[in-house]
PDB file of N, CA and C in Angstrom:
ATOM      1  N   UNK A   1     169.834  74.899  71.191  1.00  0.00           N
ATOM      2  CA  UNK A   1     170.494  73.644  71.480  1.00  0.00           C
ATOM      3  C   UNK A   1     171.619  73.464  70.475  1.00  0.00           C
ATOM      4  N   UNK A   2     172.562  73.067  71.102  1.00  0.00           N
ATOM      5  CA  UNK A   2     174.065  73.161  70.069  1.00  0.00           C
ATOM      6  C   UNK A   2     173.576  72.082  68.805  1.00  0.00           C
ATOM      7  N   UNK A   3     173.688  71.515  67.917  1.00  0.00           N
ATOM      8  CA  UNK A   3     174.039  70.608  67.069  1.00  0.00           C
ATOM      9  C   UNK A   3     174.802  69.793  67.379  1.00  0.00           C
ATOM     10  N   UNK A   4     174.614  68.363  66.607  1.00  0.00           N
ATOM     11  CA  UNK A   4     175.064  67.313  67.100  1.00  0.00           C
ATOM     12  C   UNK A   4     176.718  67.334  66.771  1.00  0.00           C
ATOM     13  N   UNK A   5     176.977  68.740  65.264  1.00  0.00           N
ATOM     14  CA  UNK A   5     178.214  68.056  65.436  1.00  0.00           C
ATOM     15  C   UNK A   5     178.976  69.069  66.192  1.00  0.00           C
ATOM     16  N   UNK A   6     178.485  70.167  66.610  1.00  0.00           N
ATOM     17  CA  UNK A   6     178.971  70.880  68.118  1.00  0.00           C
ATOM     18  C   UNK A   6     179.530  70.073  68.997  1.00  0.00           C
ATOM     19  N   UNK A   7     178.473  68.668  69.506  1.00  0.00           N
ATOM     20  CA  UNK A   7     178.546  68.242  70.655  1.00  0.00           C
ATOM     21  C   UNK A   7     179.865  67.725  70.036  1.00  0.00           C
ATOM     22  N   UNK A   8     179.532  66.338  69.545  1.00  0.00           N
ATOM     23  CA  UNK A   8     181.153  65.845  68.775  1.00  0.00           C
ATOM     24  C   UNK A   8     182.390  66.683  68.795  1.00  0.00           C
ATOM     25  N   UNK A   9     182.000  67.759  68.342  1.00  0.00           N
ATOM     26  CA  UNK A   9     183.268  68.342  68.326  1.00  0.00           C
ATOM     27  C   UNK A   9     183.838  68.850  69.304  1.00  0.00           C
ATOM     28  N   UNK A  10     183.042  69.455  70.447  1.00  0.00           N
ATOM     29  CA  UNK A  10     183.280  70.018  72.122  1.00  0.00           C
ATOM     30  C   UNK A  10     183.665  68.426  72.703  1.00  0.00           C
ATOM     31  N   UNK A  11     183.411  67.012  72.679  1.00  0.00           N
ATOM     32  CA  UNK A  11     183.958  65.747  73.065  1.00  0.00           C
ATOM     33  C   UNK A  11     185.284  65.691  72.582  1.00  0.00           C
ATOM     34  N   UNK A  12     185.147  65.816  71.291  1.00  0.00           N
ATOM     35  CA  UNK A  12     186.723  65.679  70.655  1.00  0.00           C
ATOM     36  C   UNK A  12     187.783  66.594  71.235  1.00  0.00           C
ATOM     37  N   UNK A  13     187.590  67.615  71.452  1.00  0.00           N
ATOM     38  CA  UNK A  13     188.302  68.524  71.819  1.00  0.00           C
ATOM     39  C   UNK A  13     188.646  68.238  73.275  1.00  0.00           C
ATOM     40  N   UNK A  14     188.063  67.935  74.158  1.00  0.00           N
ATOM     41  CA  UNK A  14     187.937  68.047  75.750  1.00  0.00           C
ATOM     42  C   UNK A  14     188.971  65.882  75.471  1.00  0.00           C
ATOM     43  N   UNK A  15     188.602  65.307  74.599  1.00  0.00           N
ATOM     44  CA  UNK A  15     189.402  64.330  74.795  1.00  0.00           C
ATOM     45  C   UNK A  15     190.719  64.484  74.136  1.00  0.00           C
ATOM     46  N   UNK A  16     191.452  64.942  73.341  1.00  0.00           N
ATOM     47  CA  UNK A  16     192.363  65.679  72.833  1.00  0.00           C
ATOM     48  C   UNK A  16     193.044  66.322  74.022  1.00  0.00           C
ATOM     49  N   UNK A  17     192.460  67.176  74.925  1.00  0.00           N
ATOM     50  CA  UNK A  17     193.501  68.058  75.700  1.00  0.00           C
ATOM     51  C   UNK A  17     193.192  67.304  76.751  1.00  0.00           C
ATOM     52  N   UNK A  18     192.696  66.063  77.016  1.00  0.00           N
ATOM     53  CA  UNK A  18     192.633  65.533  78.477  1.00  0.00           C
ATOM     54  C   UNK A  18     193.522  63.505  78.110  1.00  0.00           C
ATOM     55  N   UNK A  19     194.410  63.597  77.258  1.00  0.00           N
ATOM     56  CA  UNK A  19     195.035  62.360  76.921  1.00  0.00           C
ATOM     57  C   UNK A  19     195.787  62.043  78.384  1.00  0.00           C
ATOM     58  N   UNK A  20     196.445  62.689  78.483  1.00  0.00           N
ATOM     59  CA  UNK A  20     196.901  62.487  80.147  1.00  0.00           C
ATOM     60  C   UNK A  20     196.441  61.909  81.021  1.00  0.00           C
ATOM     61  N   UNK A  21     195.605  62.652  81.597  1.00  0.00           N
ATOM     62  CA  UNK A  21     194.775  62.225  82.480  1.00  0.00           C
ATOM     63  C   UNK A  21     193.502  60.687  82.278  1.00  0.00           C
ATOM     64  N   UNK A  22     193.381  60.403  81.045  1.00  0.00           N
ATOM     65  CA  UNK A  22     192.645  59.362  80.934  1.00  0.00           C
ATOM     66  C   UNK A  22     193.352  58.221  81.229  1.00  0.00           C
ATOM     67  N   UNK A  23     195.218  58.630  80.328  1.00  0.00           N
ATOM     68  CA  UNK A  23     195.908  57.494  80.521  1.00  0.00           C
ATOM     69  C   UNK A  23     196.087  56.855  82.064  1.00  0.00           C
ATOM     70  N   UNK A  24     196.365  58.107  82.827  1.00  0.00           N
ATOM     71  CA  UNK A  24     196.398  57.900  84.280  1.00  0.00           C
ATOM     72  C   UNK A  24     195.256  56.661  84.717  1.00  0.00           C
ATOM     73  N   UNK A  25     194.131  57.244  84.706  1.00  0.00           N
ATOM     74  CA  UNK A  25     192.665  56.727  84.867  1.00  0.00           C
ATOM     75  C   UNK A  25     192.766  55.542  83.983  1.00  0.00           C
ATOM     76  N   UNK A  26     192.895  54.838  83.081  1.00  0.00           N
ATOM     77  CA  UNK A  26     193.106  53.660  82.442  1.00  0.00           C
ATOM     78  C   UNK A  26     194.338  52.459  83.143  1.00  0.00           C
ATOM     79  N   UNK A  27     194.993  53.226  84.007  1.00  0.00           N
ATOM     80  CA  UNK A  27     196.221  52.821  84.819  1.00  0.00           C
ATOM     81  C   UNK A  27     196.026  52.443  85.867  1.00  0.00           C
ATOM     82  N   UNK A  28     195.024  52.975  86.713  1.00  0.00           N
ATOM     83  CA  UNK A  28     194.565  52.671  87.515  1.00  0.00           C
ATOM     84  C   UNK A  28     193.141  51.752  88.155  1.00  0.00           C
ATOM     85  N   UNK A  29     192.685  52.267  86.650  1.00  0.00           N
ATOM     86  CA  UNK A  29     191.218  50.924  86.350  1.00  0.00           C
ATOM     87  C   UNK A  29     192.176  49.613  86.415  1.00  0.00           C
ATOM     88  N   UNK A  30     192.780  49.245  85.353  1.00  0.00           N
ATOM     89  CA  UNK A  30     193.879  48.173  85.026  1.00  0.00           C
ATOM     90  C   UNK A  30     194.817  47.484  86.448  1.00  0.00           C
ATOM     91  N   UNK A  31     195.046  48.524  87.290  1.00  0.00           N
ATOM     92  CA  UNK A  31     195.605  48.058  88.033  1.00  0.00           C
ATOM     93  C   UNK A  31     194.686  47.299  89.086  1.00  0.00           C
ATOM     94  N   UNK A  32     193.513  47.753  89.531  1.00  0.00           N
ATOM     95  CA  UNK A  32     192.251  47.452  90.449  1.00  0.00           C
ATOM     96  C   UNK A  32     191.965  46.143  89.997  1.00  0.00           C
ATOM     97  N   UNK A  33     191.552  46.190  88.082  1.00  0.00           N
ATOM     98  CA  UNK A  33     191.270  44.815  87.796  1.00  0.00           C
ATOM     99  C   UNK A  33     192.261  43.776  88.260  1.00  0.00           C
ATOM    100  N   UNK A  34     193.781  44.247  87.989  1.00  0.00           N
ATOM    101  CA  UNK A  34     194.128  42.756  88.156  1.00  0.00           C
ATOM    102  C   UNK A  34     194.424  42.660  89.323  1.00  0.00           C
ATOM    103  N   UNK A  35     194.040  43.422  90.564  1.00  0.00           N
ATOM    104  CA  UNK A  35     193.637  43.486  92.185  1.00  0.00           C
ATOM    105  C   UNK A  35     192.819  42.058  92.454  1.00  0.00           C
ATOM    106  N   UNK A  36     191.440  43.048  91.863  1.00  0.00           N
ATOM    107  CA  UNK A  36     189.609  41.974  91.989  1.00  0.00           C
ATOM    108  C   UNK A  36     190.275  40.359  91.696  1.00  0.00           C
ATOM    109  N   UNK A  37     191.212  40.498  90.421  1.00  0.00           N
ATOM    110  CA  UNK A  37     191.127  39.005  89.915  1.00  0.00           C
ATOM    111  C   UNK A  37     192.352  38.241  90.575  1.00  0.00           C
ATOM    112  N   UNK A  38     192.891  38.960  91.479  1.00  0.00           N
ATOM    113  CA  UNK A  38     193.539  38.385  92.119  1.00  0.00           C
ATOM    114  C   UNK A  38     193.340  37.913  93.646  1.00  0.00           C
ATOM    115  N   UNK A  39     192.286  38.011  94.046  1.00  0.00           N
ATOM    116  CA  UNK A  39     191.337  38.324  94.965  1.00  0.00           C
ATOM    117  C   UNK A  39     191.339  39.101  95.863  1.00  0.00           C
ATOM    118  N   UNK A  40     191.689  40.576  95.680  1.00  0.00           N
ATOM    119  CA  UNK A  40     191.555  41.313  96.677  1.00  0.00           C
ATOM    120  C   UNK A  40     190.155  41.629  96.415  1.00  0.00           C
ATOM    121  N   UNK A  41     189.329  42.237  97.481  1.00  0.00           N
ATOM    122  CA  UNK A  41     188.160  42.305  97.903  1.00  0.00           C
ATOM    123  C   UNK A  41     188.315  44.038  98.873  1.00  0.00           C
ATOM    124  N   UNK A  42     187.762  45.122  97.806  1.00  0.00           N
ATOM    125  CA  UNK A  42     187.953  46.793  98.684  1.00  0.00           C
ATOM    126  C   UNK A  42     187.117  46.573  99.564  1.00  0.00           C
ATOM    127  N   UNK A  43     186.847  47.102 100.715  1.00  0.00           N
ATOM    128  CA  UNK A  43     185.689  47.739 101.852  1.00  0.00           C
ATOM    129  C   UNK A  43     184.694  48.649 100.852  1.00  0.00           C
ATOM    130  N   UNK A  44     183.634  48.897 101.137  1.00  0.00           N
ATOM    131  CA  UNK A  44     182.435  49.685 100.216  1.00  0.00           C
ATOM    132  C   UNK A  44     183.189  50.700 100.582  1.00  0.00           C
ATOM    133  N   UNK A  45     183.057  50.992 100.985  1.00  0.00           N
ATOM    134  CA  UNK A  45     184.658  52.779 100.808  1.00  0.00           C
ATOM    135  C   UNK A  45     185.078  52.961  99.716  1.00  0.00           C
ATOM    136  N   UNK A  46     185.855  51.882 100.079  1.00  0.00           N
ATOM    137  CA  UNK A  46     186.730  52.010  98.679  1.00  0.00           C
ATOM    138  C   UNK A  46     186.416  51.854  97.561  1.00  0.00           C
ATOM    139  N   UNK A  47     185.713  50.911  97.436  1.00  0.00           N
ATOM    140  CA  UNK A  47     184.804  50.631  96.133  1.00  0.00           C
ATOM    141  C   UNK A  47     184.152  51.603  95.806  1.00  0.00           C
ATOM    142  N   UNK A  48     183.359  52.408  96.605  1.00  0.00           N
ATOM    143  CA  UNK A  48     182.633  53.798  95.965  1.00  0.00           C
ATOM    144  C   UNK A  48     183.670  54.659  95.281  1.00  0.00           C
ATOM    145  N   UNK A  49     184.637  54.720  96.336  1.00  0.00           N
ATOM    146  CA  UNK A  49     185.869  55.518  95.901  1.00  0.00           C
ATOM    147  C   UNK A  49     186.192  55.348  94.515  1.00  0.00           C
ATOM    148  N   UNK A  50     186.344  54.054  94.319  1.00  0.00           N
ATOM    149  CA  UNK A  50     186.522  53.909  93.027  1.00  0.00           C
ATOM    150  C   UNK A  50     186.361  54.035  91.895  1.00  0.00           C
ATOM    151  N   UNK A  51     184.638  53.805  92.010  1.00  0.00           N
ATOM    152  CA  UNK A  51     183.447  53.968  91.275  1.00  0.00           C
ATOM    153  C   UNK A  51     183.468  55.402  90.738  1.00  0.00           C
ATOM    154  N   UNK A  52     183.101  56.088  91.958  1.00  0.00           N
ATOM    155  CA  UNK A  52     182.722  57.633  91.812  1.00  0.00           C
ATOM    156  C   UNK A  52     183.949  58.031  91.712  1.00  0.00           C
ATOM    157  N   UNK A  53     185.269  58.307  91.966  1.00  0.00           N
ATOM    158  CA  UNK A  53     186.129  59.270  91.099  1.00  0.00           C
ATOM    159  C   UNK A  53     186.605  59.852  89.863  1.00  0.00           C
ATOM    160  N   UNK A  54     186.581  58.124  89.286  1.00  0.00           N
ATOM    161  CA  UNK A  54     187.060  58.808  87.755  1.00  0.00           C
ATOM    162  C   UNK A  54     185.583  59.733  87.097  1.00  0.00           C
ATOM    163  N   UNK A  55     184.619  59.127  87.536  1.00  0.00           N
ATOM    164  CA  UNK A  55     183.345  60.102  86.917  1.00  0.00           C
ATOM    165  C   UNK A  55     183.303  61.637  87.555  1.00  0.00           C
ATOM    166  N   UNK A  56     183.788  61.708  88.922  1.00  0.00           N
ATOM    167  CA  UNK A  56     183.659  62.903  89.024  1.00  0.00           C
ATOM    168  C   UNK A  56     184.298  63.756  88.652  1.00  0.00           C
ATOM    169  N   UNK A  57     186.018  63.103  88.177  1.00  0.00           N
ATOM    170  CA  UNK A  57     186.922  63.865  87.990  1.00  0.00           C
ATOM    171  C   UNK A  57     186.452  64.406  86.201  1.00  0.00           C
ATOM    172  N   UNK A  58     185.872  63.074  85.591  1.00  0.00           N
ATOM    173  CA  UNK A  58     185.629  63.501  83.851  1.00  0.00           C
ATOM    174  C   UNK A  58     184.561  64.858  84.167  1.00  0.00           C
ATOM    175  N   UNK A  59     183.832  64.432  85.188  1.00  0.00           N
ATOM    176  CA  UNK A  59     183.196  65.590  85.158  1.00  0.00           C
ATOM    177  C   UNK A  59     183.354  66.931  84.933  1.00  0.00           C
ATOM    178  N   UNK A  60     184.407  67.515  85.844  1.00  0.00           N
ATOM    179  CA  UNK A  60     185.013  68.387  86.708  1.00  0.00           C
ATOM    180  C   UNK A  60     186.007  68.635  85.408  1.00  0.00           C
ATOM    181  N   UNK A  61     186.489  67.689  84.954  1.00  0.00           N
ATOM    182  CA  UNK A  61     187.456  68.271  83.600  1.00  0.00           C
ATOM    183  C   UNK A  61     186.714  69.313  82.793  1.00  0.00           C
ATOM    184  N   UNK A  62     185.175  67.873  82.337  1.00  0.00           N
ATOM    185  CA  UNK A  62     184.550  68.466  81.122  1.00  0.00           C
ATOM    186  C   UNK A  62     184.470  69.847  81.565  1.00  0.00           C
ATOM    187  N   UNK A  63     183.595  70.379  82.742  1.00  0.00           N
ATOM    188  CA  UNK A  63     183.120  71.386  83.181  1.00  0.00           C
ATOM    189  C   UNK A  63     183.892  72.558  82.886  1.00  0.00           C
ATOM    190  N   UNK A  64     185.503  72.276  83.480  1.00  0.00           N
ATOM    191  CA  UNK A  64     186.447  73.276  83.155  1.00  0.00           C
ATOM    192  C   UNK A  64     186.661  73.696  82.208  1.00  0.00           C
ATOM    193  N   UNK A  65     186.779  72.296  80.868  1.00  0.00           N
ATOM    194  CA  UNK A  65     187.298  72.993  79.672  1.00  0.00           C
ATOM    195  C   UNK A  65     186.100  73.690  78.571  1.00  0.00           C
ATOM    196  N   UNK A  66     185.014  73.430  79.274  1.00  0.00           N
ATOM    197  CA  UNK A  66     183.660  74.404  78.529  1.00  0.00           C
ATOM    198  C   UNK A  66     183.770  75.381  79.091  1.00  0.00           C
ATOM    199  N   UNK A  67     184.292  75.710  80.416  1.00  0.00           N
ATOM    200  CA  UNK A  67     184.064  76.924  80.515  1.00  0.00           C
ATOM    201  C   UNK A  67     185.165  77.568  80.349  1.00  0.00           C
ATOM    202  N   UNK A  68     186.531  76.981  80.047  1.00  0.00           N
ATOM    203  CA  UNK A  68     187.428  77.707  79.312  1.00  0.00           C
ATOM    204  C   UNK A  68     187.626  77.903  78.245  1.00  0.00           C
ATOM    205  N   UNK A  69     187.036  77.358  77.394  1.00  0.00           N
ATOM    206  CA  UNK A  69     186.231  76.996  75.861  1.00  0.00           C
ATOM    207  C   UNK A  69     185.320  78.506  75.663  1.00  0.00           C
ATOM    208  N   UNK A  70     184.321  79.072  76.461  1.00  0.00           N
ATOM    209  CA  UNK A  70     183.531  79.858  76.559  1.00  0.00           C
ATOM    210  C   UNK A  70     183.534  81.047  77.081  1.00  0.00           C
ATOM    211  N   UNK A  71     185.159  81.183  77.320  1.00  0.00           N
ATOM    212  CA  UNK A  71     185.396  82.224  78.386  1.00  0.00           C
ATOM    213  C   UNK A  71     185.383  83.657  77.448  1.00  0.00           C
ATOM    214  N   UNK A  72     185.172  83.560  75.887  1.00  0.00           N
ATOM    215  CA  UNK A  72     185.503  84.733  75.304  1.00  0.00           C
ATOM    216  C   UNK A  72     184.204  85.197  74.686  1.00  0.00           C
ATOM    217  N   UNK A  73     183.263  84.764  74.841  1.00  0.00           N
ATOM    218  CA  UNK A  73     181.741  84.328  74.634  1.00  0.00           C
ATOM    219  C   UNK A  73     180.497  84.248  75.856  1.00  0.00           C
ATOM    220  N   UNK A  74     179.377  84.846  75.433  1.00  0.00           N
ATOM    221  CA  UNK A  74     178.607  85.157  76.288  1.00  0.00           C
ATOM    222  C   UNK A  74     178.198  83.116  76.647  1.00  0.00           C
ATOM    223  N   UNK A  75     177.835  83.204  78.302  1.00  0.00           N
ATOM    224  CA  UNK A  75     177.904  81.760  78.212  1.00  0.00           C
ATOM    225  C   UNK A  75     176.205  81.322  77.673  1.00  0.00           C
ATOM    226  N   UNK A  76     175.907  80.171  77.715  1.00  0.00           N
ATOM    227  CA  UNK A  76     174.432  79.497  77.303  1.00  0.00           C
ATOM    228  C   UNK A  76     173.491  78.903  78.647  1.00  0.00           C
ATOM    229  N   UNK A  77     172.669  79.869  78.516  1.00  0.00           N
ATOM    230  CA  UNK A  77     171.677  79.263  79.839  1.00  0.00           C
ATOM    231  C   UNK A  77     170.520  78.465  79.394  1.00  0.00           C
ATOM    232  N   UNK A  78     170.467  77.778  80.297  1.00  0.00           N
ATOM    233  CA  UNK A  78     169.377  76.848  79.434  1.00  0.00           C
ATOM    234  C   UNK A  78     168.086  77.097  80.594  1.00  0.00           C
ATOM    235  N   UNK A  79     166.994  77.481  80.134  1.00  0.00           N
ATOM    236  CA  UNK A  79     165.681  77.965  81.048  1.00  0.00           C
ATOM    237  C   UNK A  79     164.673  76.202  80.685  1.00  0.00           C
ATOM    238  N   UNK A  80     164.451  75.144  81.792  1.00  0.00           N
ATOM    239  CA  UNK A  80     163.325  74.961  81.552  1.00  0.00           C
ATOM    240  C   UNK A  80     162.384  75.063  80.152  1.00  0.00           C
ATOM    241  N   UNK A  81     161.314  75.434  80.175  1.00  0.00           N
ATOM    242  CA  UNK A  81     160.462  76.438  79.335  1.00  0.00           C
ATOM    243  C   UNK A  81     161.224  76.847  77.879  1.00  0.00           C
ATOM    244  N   UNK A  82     162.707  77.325  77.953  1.00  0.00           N
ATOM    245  CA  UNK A  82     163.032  78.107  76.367  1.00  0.00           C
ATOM    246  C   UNK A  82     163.630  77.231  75.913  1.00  0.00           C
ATOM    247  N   UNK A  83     164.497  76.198  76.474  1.00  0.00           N
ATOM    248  CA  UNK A  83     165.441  75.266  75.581  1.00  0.00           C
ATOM    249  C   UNK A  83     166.966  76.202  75.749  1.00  0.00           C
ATOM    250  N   UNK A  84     167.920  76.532  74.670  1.00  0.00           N
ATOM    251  CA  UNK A  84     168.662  77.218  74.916  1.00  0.00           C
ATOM    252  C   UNK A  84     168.875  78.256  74.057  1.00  0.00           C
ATOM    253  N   UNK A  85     169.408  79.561  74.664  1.00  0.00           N
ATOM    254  CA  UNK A  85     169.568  80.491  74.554  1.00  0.00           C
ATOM    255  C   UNK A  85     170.669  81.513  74.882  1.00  0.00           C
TER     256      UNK A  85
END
């Protein structure tokens, strides 16, 4: 299991090369809010839409830049049963 300041430091890093894209995503939260408080009202569509993108997209970042992070290195499987290895 990595260490805690692994993890920290694989966060720091993945937020460092992803400033862009958050700003985007902070632009668009911001803009929705002052939507809601102005009373627009999304369809559940959209609202999921909403919900679930920016998480899937942090996802889909993180994912990439560990595994471009790891690409010169055997990767880490984690078994159930062993923890990691």
């Amino acid at each position: 299991m990595p260490s805690t300041t692994e993890i920290l430091d694989g966060l720091s890093a993945i937020a460092n090369q992803a400033t862009g894209i958050a700003a985007v995503w902070h632009l668009v939260i911001a803009i929705a809010l002052i939507a809601l408080a102005s009373g627009w009202r999304p369809s559940q569509h959209t609202a999921r839409l909403l919900i679930g993108t920016p998480l899937v997209s942090v996802a889909a970042l993180a994912f990439a830049l560990a595994t471009r992070s790891m690409a010169g290195s055997s990767p880490r499987v984690c078994w159930p049963s062993q923890g990691w290895r």
